[in-house]
C-alpha atoms as a PDB file:
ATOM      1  CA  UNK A   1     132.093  19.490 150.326  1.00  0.00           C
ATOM      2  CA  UNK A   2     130.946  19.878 146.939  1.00  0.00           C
ATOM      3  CA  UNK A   3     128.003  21.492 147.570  1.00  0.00           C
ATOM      4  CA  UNK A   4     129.274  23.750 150.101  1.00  0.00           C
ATOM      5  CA  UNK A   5     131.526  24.834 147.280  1.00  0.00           C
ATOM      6  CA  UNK A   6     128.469  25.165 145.290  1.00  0.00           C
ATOM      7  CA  UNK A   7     126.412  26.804 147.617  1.00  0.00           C
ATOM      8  CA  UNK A   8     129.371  29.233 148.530  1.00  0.00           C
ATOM      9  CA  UNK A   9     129.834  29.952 144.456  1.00  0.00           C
ATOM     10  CA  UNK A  10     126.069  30.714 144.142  1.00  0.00           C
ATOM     11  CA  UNK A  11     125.528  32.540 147.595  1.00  0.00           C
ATOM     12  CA  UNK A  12     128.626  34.697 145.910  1.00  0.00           C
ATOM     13  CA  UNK A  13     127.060  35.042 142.946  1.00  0.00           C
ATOM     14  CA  UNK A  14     123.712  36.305 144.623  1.00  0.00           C
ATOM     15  CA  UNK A  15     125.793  38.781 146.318  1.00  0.00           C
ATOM     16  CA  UNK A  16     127.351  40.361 143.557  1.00  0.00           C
ATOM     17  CA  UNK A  17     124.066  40.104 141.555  1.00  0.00           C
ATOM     18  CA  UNK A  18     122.798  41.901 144.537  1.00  0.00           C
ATOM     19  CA  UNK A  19     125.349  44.003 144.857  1.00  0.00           C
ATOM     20  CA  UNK A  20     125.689  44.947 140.851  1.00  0.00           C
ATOM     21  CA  UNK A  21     122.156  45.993 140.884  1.00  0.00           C
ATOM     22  CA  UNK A  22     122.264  48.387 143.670  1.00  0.00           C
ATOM     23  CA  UNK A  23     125.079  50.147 142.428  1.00  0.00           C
ATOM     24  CA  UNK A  24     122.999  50.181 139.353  1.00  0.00           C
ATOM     25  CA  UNK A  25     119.771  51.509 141.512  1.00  0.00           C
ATOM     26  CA  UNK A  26     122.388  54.002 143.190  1.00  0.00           C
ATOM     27  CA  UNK A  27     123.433  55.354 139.967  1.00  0.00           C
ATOM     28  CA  UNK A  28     119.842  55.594 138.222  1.00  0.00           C
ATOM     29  CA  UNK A  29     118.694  57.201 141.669  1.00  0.00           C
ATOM     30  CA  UNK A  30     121.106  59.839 141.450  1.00  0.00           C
ATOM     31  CA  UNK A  31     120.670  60.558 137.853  1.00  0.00           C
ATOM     32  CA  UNK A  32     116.940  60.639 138.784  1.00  0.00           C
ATOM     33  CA  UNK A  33     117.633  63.603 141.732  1.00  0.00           C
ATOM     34  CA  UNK A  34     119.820  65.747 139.518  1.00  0.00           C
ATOM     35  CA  UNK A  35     116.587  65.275 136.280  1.00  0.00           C
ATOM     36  CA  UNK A  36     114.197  66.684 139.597  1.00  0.00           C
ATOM     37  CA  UNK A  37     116.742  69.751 140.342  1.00  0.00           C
ATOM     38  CA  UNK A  38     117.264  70.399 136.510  1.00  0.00           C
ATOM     39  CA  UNK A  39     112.942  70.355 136.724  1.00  0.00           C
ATOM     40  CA  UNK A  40     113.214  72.719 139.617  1.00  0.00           C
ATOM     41  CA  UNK A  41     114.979  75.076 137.645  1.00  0.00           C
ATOM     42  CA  UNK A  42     113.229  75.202 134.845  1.00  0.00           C
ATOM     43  CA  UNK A  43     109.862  75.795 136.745  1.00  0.00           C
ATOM     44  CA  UNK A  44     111.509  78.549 138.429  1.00  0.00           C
ATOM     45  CA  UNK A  45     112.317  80.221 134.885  1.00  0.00           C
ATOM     46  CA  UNK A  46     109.043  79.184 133.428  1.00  0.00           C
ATOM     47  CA  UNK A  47     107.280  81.177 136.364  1.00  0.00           C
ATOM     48  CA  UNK A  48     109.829  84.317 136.140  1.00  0.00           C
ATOM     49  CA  UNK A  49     109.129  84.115 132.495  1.00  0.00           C
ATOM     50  CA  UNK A  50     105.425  84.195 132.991  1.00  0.00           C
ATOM     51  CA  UNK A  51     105.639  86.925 135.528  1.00  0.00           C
ATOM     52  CA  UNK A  52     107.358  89.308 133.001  1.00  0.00           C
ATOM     53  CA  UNK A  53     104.742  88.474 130.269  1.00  0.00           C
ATOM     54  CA  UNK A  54     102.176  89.293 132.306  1.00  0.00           C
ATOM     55  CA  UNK A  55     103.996  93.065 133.237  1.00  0.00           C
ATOM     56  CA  UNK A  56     104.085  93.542 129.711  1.00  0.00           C
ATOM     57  CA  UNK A  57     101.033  92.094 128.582  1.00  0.00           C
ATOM     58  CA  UNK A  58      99.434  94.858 126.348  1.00  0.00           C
ATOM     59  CA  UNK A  59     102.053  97.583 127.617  1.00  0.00           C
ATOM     60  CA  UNK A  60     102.632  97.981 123.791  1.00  0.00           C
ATOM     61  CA  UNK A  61     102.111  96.766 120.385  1.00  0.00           C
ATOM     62  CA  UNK A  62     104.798  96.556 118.057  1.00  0.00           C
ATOM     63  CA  UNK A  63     102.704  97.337 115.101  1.00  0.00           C
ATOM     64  CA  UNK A  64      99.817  99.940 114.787  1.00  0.00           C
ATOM     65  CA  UNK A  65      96.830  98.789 113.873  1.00  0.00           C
ATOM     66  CA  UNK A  66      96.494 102.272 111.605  1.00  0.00           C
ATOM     67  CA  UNK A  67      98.230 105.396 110.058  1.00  0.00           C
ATOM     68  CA  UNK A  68      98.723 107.287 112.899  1.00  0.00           C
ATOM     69  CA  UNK A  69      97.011 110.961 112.643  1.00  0.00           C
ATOM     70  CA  UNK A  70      99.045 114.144 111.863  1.00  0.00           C
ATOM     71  CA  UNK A  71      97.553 115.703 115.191  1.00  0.00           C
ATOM     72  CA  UNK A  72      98.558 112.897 117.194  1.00  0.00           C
ATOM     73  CA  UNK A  73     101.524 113.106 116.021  1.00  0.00           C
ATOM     74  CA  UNK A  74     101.587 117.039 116.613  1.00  0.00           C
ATOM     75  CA  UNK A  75     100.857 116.459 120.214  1.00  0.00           C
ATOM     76  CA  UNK A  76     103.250 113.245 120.930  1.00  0.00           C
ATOM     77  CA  UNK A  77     105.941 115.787 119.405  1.00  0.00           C
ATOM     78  CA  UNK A  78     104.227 118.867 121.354  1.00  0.00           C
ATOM     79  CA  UNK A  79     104.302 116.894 124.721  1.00  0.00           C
ATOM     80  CA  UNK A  80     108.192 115.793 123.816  1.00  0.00           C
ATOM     81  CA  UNK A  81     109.275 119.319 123.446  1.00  0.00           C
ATOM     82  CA  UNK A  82     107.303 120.351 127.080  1.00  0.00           C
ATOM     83  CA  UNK A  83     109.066 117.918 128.467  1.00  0.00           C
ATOM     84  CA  UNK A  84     112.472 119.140 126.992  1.00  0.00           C
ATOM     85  CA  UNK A  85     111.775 122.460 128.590  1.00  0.00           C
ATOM     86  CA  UNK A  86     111.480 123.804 125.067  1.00  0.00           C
ATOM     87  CA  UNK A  87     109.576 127.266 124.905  1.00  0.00           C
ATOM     88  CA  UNK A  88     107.479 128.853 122.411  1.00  0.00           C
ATOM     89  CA  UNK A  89     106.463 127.157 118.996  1.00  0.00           C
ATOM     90  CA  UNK A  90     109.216 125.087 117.684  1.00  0.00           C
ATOM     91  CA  UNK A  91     107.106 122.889 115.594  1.00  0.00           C
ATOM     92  CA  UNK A  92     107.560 123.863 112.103  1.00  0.00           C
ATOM     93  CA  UNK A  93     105.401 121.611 110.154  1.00  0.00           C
ATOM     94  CA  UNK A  94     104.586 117.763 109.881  1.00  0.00           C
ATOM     95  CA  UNK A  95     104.714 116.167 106.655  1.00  0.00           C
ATOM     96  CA  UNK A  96     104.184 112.715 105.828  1.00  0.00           C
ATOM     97  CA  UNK A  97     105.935 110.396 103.534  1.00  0.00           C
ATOM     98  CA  UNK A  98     104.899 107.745 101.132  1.00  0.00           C
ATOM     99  CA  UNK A  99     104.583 104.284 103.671  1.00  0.00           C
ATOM    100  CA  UNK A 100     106.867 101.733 102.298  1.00  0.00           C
ATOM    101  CA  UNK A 101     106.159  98.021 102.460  1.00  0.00           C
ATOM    102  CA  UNK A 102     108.973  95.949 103.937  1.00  0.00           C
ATOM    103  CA  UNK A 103     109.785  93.401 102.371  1.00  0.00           C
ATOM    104  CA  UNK A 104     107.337  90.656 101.541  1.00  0.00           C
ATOM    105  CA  UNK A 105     105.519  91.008 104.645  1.00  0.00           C
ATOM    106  CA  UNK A 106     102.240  92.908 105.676  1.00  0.00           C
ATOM    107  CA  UNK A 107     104.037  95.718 107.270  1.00  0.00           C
ATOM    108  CA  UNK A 108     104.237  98.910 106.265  1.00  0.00           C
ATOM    109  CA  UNK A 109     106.893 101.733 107.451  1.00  0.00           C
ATOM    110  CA  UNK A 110     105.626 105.309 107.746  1.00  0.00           C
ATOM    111  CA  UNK A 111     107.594 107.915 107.911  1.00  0.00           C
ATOM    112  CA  UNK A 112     106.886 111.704 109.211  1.00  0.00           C
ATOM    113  CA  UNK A 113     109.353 114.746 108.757  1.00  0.00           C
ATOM    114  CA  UNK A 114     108.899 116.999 111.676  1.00  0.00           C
ATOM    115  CA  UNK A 115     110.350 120.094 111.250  1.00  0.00           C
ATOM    116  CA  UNK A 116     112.007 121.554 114.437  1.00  0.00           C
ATOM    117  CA  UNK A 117     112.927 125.667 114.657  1.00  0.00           C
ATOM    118  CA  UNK A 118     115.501 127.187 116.653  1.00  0.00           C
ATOM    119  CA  UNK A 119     116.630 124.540 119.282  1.00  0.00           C
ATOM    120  CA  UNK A 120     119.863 123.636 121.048  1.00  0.00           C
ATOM    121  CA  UNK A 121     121.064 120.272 120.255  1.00  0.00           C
ATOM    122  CA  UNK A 122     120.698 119.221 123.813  1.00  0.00           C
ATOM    123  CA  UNK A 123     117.326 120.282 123.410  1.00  0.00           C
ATOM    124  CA  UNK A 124     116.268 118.109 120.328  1.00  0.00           C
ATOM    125  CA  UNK A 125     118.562 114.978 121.843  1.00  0.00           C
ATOM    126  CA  UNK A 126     116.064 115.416 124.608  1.00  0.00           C
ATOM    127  CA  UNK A 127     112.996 115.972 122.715  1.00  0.00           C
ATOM    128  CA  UNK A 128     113.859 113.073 120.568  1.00  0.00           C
ATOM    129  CA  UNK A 129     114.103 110.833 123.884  1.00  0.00           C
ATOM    130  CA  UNK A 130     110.807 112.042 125.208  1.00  0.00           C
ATOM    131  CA  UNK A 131     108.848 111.548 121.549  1.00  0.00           C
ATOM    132  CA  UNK A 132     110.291 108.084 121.139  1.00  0.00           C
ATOM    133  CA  UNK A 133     110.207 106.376 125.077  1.00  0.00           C
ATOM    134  CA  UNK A 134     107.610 104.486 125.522  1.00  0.00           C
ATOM    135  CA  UNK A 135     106.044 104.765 122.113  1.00  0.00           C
ATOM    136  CA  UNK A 136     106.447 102.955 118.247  1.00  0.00           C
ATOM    137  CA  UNK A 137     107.871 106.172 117.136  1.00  0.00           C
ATOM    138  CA  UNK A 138     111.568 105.673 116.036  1.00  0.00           C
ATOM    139  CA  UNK A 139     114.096 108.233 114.264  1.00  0.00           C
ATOM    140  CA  UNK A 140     114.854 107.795 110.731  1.00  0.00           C
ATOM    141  CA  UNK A 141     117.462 110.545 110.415  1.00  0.00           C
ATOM    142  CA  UNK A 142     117.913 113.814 111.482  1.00  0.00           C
ATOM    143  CA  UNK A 143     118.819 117.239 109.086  1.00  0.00           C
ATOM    144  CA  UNK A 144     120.513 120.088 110.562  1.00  0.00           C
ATOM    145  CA  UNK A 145     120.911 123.591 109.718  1.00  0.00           C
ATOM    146  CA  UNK A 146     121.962 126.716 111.644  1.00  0.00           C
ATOM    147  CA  UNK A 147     118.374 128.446 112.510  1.00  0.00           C
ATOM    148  CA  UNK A 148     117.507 131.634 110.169  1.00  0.00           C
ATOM    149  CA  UNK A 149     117.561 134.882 111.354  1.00  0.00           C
ATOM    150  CA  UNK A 150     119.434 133.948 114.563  1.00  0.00           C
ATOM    151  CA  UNK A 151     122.632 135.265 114.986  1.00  0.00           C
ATOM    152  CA  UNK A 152     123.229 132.692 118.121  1.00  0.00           C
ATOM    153  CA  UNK A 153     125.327 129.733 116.452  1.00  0.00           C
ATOM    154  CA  UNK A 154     123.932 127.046 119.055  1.00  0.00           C
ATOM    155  CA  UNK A 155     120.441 127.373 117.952  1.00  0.00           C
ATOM    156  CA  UNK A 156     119.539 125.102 114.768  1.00  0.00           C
ATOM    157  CA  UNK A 157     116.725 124.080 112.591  1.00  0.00           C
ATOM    158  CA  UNK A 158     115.683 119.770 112.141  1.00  0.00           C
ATOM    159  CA  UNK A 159     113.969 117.906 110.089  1.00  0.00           C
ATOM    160  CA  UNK A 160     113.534 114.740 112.036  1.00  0.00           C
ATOM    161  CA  UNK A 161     112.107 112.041 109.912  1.00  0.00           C
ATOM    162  CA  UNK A 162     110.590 109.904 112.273  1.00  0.00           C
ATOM    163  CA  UNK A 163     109.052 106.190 111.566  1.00  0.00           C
ATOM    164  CA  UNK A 164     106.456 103.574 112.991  1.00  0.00           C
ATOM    165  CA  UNK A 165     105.321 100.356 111.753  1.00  0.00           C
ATOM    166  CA  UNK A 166     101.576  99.653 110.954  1.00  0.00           C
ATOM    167  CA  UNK A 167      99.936  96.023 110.465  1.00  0.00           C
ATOM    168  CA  UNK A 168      98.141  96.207 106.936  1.00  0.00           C
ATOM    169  CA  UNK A 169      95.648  93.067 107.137  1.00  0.00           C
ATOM    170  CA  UNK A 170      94.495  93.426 103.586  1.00  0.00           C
ATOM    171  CA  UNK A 171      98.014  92.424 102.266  1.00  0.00           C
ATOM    172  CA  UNK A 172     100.305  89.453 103.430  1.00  0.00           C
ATOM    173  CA  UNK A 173     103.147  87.620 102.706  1.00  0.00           C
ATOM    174  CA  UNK A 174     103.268  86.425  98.853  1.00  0.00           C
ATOM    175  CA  UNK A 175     103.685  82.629  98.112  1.00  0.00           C
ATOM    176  CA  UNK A 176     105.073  81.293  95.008  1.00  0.00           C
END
């Protein structure tokens, strides 16, 4: 009787030993399945993310490489204002400014007044768009005054200072 009491203790034993470690082997199985969905997910992203690198891949830089010619600039402004149904020759002048370095990095700001002659406002808001979409181009800041010799109060003179970044390789950052 004994050791049917024993046997019964350790056959109970066995079973909750048994028992104990599937529960366990339940749990780690489980925690296993939701690591593989989490997985899942984040190979889903990683492709998306590699998807959209590759659409952009060399679709623009957000430095130039050099100071960007006053005629190329003429004709990015030019192609704007044709754009902005603008007529005539509204293009005053183009004058660059002195680049600035910013900060202690090995970029350099440039910024180019264009002067813009008897437009509507609507006109240079658009022309503005067009000349800085898809480009490095951004506005500084814009002066207005009512145009000369017009007697038309909605047609005004700009200077539009605009800016773009350019990578100088023979400078870089400083170190103590």
């Amino acid at each position: 009787m004994i050791r049917t009491k024993q046997l019964f203790i350790i056959i109970g034993l066995a079973i909750a030993a048994l028992l104990a470690v599937t529960v366990w082997h339940v749990n780690w199985m489980s925690a296993q399945a939701a690591d593989a969905r989490h997985n899942l997910e984040d190979l889903a992203n990683c492709e998306i993310y590699a998807q959209l690198i590759e659409q952009y891949r060399g679709s623009g830089q957000i430095a130039a490489a050099g100071q960007m010619e006053l005629h190329e600039l003429g004709s990015m402004a030019e192609r704007a204002l044709n754009k902005a149904n603008v007529l005539g020759q509204p293009i005053g002048s183009i004058s660059p400014l002195s680049p600035t370095r910013i900060g202690d990095t090995p970029y350099m700001l440039n910024p180019t007044v264009i002067n813009v002659q008897k437009v509507t406002l609507n006109q240079l808001a658009e022309t503005l768009y067009h000349l800085t979409d898809r480009t490095q181009l951004n506005v500084k800041d814009i002066r207005l005054t009512p145009a000369r010799g017009v007697n038309q109060h909605q047609l005004w003179d700009a200077d539009v200072t605009v800016t773009y970044l350019v990578y100088d390789s023979n400078t870089g950052p400083t170190r103590p």
